[in-house]
C-alpha atoms as a PDB file:
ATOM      1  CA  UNK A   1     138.320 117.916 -26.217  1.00  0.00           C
ATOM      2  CA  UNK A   2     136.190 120.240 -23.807  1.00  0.00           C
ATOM      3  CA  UNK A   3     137.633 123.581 -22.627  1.00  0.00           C
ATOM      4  CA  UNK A   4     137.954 124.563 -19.578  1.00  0.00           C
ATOM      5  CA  UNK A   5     134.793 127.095 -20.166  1.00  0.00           C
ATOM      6  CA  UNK A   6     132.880 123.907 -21.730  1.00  0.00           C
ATOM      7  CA  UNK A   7     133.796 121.689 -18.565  1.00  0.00           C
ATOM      8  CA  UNK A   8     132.205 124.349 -16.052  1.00  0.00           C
ATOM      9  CA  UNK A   9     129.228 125.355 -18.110  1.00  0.00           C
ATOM     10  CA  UNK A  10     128.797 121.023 -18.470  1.00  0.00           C
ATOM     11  CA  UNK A  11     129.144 120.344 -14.480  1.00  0.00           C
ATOM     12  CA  UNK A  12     127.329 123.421 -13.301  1.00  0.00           C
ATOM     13  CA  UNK A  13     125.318 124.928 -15.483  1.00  0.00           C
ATOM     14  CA  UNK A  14     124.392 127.502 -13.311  1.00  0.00           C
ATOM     15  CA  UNK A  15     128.055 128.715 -13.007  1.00  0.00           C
ATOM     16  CA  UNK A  16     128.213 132.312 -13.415  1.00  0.00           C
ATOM     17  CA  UNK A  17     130.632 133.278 -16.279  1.00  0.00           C
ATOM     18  CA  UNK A  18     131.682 136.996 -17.246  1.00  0.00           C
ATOM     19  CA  UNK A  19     131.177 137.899 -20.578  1.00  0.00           C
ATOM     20  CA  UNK A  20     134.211 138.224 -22.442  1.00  0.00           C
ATOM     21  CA  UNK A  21     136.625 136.954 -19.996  1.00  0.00           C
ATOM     22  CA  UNK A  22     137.204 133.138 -21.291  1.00  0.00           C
ATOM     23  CA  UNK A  23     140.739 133.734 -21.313  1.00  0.00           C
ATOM     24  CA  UNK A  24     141.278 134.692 -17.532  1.00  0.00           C
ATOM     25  CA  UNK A  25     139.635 131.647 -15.864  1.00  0.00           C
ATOM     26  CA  UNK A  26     142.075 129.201 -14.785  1.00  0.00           C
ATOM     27  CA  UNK A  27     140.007 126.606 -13.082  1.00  0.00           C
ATOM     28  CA  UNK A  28     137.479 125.571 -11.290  1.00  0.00           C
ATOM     29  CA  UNK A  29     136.461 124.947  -7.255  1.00  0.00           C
ATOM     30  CA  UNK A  30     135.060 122.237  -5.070  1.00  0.00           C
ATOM     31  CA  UNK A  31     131.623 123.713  -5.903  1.00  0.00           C
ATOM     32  CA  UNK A  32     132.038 123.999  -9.655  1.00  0.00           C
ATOM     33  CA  UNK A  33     132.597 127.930  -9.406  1.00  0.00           C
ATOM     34  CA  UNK A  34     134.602 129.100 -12.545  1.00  0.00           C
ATOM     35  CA  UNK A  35     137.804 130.527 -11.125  1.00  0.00           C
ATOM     36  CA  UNK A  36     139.164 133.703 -12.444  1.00  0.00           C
ATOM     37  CA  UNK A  37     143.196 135.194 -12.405  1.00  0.00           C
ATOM     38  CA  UNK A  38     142.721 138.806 -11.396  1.00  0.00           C
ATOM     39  CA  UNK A  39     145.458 139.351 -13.142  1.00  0.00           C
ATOM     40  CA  UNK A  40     144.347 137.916 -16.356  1.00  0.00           C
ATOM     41  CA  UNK A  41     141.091 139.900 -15.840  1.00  0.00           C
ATOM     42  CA  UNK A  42     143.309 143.187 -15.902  1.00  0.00           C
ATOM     43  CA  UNK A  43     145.187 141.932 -19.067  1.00  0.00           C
ATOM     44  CA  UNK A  44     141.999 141.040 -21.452  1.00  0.00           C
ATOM     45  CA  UNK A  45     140.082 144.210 -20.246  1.00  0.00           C
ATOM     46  CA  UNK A  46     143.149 146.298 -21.538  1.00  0.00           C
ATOM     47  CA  UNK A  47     143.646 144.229 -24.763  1.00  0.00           C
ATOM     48  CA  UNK A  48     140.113 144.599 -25.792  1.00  0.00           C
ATOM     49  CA  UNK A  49     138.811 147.782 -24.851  1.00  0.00           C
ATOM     50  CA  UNK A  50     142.648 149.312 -25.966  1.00  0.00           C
ATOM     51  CA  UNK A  51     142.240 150.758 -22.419  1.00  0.00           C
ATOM     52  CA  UNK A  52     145.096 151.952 -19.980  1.00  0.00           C
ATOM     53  CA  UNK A  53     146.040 149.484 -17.481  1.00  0.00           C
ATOM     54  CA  UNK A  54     144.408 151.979 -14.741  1.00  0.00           C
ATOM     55  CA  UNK A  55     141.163 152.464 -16.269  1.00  0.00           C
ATOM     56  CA  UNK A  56     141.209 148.252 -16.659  1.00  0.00           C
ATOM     57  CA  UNK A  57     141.462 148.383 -12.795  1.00  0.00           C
ATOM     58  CA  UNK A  58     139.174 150.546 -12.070  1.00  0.00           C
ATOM     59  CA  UNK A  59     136.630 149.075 -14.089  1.00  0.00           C
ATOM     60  CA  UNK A  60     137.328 145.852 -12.937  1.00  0.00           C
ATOM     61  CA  UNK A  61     137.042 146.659  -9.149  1.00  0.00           C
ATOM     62  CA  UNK A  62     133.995 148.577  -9.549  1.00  0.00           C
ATOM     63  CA  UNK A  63     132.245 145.931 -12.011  1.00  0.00           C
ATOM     64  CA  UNK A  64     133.898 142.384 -10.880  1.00  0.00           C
ATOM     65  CA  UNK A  65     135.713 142.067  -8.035  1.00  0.00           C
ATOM     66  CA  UNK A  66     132.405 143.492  -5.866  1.00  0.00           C
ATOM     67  CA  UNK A  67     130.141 141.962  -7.151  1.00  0.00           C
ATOM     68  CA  UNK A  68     127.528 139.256  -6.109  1.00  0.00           C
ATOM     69  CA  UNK A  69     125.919 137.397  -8.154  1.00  0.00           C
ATOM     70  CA  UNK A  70     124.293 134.574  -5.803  1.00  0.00           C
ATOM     71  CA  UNK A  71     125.915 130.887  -4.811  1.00  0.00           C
ATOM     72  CA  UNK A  72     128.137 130.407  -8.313  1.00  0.00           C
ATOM     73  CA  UNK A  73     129.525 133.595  -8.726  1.00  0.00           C
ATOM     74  CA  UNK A  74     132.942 133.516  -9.463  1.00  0.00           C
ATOM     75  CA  UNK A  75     136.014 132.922  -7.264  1.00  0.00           C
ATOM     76  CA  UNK A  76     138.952 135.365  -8.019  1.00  0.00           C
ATOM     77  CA  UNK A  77     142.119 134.935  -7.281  1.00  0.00           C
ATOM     78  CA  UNK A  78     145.741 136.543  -7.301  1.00  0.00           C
ATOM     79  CA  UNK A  79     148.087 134.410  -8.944  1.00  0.00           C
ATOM     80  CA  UNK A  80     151.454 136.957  -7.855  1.00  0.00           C
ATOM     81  CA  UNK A  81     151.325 138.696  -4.178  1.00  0.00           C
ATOM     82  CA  UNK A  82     148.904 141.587  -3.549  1.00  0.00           C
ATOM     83  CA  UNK A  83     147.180 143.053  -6.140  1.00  0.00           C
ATOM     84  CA  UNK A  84     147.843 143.890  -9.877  1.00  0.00           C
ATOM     85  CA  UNK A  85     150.363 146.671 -10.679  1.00  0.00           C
END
C-alpha cells in the first residue's frame, strides 16, 4: 500500500517535499501539491531537534511558511483557528 508521501512523489514528481517533515503532510491538492498541517510542522520540528516550541516557530516561519519554491511548493494549512500556540 502507497503512503501518502509515495502517492504525491508517484502523481507529481516534481512536488516539492520538506525534508524531514513526512509526518505533517496530510494530503494533497487539485494540482498534486503535498499539503502540510502547520501544526504538525511545529510538533516534528520540536520532537526532533528537542527544541522549545518557540524556537520550532520561529524556525518554521522564517524557513517554511515564506518560502517559494516555484509552481509545487507546498500548500500549508491550519487545521485549529489562527495560528499555533
Amino acid at each position: 500500500m502507497l503512503t501518502i508521501i509515495d502517492h504525491i512523489r508517484e502523481i507529481n514528481p516534481e512536488a516539492v517535499l520538506w525534508d524531514g517533515l513526512n509526518d505533517a503532510v496530510i494530503g494533497i491538492d487539485e494540482k498534486y501539491r503535498a499539503v502540510y498541517s502547520v501544526d504538525a510542522i511545529i510538533n516534528v520540528l520540536e520532537e526532533t531537534n528537542d527544541w522549545s516550541r518557540e524556537d520550532a516557530m520561529e524556525w518554521y516561519q522564517f524557513n517554511i511558511s515564506t518560502a517559494y519554491v516555484g509552481e509545487y511548493t507546498p500548500v500549508l494549512v491550519f487545521l485549529k483557528k489562527g495560528p499555533p500556540k
